[in-house]
N, C-alpha and C. Protein backbone atom coordinates (compact mmCIF):
# COMPACT_ATOMS: atom_id res chain seq x y z
N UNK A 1 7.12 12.56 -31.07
CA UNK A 1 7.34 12.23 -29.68
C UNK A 1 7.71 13.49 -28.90
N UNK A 2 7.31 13.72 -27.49
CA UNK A 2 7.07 14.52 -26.71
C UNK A 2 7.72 14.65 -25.41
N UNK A 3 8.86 14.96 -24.99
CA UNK A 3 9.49 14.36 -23.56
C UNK A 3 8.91 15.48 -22.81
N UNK A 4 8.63 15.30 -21.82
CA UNK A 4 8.32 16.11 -21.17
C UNK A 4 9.26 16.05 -19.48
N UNK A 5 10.01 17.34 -18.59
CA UNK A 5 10.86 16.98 -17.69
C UNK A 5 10.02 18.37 -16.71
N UNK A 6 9.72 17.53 -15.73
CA UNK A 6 9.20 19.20 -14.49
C UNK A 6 10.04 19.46 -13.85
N UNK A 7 10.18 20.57 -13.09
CA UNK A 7 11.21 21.04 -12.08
C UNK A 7 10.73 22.24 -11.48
N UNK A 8 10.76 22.34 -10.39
CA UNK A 8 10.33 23.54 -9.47
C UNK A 8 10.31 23.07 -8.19
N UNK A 9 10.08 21.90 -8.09
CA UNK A 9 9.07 21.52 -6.73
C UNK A 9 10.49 21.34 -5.53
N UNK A 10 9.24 21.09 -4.37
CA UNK A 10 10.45 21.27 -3.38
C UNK A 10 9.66 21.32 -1.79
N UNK A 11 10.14 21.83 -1.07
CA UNK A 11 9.76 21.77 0.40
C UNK A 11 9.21 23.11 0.96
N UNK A 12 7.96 23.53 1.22
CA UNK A 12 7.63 25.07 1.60
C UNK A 12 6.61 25.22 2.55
N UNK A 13 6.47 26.56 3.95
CA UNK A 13 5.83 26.38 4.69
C UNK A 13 4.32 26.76 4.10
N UNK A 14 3.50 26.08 4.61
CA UNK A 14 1.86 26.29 4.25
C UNK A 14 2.18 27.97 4.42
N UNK A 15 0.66 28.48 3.03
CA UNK A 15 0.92 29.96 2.76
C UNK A 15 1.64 30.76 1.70
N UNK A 16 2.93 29.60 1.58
CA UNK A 16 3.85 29.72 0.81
C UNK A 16 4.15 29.65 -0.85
N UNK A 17 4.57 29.74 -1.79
CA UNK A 17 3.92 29.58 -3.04
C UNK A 17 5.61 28.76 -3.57
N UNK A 18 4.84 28.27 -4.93
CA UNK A 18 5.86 28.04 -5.35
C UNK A 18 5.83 27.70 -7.37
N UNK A 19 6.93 28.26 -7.98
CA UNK A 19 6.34 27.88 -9.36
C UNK A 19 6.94 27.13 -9.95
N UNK A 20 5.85 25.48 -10.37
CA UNK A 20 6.41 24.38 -11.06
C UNK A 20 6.63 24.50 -13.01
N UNK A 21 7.60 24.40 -13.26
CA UNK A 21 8.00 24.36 -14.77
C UNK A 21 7.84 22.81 -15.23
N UNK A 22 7.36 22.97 -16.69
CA UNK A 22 7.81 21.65 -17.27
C UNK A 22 8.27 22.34 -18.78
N UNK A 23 9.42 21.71 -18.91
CA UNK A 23 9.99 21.41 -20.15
C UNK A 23 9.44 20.84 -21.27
N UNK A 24 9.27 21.04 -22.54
CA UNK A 24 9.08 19.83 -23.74
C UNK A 24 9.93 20.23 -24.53
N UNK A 25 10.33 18.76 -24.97
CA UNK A 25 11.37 18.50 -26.41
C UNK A 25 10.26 18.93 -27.31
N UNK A 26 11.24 19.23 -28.47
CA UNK A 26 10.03 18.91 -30.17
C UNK A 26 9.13 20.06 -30.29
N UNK A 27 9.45 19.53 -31.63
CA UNK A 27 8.81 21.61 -32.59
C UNK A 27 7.09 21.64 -32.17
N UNK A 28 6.79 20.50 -31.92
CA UNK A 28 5.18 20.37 -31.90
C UNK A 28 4.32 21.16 -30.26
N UNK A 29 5.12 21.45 -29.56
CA UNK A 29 4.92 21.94 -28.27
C UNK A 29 3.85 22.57 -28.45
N UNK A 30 3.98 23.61 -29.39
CA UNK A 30 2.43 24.89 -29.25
C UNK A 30 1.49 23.92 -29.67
N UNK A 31 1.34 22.73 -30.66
CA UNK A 31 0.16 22.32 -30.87
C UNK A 31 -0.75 21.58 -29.68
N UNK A 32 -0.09 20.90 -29.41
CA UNK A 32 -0.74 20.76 -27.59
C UNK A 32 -0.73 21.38 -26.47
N UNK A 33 -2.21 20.71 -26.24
CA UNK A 33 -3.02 21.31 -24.71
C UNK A 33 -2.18 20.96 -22.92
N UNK A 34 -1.81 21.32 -22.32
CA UNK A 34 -1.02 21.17 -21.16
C UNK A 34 -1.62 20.62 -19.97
N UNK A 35 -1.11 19.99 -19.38
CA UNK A 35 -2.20 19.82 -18.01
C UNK A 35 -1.13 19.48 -16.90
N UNK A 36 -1.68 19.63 -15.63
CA UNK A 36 -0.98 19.31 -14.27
C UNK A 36 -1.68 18.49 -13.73
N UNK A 37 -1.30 17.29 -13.20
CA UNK A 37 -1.86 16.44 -12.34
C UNK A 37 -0.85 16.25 -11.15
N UNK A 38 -1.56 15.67 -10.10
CA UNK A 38 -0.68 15.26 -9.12
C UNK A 38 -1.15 14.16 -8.35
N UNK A 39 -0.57 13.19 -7.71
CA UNK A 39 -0.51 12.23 -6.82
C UNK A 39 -0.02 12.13 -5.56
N UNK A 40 -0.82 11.78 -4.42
CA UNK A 40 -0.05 10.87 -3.27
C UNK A 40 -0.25 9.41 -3.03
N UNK A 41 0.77 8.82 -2.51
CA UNK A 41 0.73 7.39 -2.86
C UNK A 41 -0.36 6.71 -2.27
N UNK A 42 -1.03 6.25 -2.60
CA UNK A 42 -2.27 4.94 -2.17
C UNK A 42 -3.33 5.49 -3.27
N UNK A 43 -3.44 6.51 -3.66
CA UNK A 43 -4.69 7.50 -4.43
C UNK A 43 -4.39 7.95 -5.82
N UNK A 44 -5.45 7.80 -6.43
CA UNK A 44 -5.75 8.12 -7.83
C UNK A 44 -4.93 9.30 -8.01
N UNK A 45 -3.82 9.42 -9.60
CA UNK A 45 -4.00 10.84 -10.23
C UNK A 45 -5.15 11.48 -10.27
N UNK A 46 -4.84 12.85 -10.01
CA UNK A 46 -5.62 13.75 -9.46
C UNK A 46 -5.28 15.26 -10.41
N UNK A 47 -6.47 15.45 -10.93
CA UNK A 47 -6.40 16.89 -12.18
C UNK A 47 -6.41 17.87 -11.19
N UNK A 48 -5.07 18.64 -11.93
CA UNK A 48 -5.24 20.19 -11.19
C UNK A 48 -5.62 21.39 -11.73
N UNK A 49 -4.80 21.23 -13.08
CA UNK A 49 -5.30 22.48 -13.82
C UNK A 49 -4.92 22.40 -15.77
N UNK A 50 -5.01 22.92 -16.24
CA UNK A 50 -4.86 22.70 -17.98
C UNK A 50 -4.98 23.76 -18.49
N UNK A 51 -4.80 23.52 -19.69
CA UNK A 51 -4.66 25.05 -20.46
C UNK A 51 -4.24 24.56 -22.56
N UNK A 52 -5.22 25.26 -23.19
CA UNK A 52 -5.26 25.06 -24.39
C UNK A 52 -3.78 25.17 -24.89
N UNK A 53 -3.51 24.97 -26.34
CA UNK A 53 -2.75 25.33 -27.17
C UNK A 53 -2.00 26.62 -27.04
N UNK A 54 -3.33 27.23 -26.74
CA UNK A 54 -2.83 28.81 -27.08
C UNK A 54 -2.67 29.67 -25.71
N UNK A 55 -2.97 29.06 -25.21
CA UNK A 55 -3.55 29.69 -23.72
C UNK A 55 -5.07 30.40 -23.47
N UNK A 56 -5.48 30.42 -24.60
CA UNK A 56 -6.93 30.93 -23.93
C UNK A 56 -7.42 29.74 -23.35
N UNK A 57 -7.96 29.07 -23.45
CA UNK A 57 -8.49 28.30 -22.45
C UNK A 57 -7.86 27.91 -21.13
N UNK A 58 -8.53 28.07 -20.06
CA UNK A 58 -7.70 26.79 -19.12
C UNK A 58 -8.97 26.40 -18.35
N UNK A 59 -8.74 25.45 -17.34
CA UNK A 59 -9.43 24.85 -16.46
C UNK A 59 -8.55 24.73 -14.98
N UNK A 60 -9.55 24.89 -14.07
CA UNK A 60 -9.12 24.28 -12.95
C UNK A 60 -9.63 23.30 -11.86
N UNK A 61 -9.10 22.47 -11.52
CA UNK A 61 -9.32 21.69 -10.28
C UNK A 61 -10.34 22.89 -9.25
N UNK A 62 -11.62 22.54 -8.32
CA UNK A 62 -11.94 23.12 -7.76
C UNK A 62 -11.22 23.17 -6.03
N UNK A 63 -10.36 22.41 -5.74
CA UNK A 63 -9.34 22.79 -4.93
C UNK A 63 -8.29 23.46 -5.02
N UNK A 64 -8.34 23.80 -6.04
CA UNK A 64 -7.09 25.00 -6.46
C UNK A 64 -7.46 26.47 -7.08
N UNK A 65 -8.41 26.21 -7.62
CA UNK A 65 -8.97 27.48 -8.11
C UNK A 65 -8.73 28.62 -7.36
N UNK A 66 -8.13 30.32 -7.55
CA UNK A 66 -7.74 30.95 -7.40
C UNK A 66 -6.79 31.11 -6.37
N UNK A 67 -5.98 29.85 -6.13
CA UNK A 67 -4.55 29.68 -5.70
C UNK A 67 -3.48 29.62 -6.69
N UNK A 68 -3.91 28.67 -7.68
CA UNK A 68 -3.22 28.02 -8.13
C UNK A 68 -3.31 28.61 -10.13
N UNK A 69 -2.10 29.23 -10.63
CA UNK A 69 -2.58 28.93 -12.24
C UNK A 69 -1.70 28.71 -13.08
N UNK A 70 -2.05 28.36 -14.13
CA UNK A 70 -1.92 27.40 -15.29
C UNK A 70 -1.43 28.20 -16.31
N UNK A 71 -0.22 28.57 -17.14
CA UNK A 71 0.31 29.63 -17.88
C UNK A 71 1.20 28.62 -18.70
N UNK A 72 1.73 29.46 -20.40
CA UNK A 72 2.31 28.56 -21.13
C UNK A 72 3.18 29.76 -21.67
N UNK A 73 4.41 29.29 -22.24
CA UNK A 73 5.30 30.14 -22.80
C UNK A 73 5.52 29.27 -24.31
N UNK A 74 4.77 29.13 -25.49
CA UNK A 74 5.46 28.36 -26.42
C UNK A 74 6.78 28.59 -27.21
N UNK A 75 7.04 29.86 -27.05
CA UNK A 75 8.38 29.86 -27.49
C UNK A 75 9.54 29.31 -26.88
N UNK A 76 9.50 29.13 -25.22
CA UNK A 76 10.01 28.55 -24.64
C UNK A 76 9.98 26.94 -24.23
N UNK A 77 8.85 26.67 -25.04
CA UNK A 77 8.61 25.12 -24.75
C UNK A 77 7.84 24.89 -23.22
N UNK A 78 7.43 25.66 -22.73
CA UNK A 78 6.99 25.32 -21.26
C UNK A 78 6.27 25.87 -21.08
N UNK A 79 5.62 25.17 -20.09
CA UNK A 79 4.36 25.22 -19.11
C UNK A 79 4.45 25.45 -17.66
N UNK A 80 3.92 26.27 -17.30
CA UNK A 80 4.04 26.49 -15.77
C UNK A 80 3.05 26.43 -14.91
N UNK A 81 3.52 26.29 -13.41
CA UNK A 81 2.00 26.50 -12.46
C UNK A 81 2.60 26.71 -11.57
N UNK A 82 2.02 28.23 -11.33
CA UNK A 82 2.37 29.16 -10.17
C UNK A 82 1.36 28.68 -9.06
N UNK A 83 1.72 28.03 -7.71
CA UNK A 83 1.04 27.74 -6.98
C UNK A 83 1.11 28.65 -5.55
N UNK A 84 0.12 29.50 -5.07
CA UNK A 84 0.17 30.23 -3.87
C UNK A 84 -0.64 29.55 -3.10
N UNK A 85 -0.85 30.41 -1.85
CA UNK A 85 -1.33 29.80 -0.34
C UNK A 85 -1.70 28.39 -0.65
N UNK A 86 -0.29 28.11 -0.73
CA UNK A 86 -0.27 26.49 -0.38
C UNK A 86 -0.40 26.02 0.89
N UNK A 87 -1.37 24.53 0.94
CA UNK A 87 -1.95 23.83 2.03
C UNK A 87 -0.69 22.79 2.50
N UNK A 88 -0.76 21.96 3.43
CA UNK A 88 -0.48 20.67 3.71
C UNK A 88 -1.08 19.62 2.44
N UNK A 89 -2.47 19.79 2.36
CA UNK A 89 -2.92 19.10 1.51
C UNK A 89 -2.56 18.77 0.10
N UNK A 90 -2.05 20.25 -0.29
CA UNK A 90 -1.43 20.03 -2.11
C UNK A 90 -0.07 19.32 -1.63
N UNK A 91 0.49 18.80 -1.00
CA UNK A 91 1.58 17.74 -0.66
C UNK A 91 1.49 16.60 -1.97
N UNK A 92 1.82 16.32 -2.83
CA UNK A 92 1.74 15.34 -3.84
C UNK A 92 2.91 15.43 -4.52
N UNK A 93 3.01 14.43 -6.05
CA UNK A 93 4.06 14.39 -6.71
C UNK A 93 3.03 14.96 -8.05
N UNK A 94 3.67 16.31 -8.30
CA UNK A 94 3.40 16.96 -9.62
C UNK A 94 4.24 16.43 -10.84
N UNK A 95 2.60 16.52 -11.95
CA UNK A 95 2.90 15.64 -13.06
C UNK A 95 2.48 16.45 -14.24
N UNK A 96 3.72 16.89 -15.35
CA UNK A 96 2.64 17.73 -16.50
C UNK A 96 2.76 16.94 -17.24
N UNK A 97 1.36 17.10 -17.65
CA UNK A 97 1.39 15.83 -19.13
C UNK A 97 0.56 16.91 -20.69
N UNK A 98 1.02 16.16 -21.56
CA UNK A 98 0.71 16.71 -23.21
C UNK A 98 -0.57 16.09 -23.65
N UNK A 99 -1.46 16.77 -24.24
CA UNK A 99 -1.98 16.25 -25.09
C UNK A 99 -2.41 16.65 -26.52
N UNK A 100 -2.73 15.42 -27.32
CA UNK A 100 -2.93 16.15 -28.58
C UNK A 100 -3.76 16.94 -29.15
N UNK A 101 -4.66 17.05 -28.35
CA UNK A 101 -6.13 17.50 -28.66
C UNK A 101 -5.94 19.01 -28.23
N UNK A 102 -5.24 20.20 -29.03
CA UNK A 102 -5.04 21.21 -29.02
C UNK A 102 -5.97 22.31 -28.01
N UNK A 103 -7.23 22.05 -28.46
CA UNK A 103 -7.88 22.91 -27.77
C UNK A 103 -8.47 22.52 -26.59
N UNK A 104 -8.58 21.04 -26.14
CA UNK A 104 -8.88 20.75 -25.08
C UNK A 104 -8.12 20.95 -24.03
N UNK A 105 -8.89 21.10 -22.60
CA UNK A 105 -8.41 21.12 -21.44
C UNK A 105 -9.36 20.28 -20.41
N UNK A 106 -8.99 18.80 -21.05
CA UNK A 106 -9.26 17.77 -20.28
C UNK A 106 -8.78 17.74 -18.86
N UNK A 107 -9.69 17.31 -18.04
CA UNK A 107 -9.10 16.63 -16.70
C UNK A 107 -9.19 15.50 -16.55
N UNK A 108 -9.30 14.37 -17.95
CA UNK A 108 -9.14 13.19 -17.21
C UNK A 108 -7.06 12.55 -17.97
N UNK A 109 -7.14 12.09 -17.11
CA UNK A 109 -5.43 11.46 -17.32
C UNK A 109 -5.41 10.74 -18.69
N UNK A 110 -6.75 10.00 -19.69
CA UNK A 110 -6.43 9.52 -20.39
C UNK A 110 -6.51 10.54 -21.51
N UNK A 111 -6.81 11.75 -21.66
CA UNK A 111 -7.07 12.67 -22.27
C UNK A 111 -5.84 12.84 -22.90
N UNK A 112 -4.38 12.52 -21.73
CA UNK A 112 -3.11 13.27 -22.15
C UNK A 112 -2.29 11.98 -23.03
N UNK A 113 -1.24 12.37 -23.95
CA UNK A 113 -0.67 11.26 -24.56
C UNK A 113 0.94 11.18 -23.85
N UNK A 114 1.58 12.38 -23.10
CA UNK A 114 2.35 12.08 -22.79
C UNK A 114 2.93 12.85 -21.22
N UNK A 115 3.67 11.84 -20.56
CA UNK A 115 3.54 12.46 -18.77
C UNK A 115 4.94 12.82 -18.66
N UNK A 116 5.64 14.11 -17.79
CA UNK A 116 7.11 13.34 -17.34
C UNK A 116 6.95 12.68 -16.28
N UNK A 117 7.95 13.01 -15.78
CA UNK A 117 8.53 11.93 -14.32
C UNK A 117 8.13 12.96 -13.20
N UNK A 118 7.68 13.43 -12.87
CA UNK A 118 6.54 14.55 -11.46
C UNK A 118 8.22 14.88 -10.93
N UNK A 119 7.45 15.77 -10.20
CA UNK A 119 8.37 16.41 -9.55
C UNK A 119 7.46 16.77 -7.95
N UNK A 120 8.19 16.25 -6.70
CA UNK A 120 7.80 16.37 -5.41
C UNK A 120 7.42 17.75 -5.04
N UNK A 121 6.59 18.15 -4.43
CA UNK A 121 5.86 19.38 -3.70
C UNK A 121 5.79 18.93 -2.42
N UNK A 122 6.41 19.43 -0.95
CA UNK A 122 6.14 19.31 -0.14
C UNK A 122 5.27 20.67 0.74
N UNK A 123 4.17 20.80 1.35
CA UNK A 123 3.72 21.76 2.13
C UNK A 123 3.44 21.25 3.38
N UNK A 124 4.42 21.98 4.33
CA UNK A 124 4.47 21.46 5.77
C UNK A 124 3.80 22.43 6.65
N UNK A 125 3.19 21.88 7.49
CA UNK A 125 2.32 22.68 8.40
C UNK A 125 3.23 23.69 9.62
């Protein structure tokens, strides 16, 4: 089992950057693939970015692509996403989720086996 806890997020003017952390419990961290999703309410989770086991791989959302990236520290248990020239639009509730499939860097939500609790991003115009 896999807890996963984010923290970074917060309130920032468009332009502005900001870098979201997630935490994992448990020795198994390096064996899984990482991913960021995010939501606003009425609308589907929404893939942002991922990243293998190891970090060579990642993927990105094509609304984020070279704003936004996807980095892992396994000794530290965490995953990060450094997000710059942030929009109004990336306004959502950021979500990192685990999965088992080491080398993948799925973007679909069922890909992952485990989510935390998001953490709010606000970008105000």
């Amino acid at each position: 089992q896999v807890q996963l806890v984010e923290s970074g997020g917060g309130l920032v003017q468009a332009g502005g950057s900001l870098r979201l952390s997630c935490a994992a419990s448990g020795r198994t961290f390096s064996s899984y693939s990482m991913g960021w999703f995010r939501q606003v309410p009425g609308k589907e989770r929404e893939f942002v970015a991922a990243i293998s086991w190891n970090g060579d791989n990642t993927y990105y959302a094509d609304s984020v692509k070279g704003r936004f990236t996807i980095s892992r520290d396994n000794a530290k248990n965490t995953v990060y996403l450094q997000m710059n020239s942030l929009k109004p639009e990336d306004t959502a509730v950021y979500y990192c989720a685990g999965s088992r499939l080491a080398y993948s860097t799925s973007y679909s939500p069922r890909s992952y086996d485990y989510w935390g609790q998001g953490t709010q991003v606000t970008v105000s115009s």
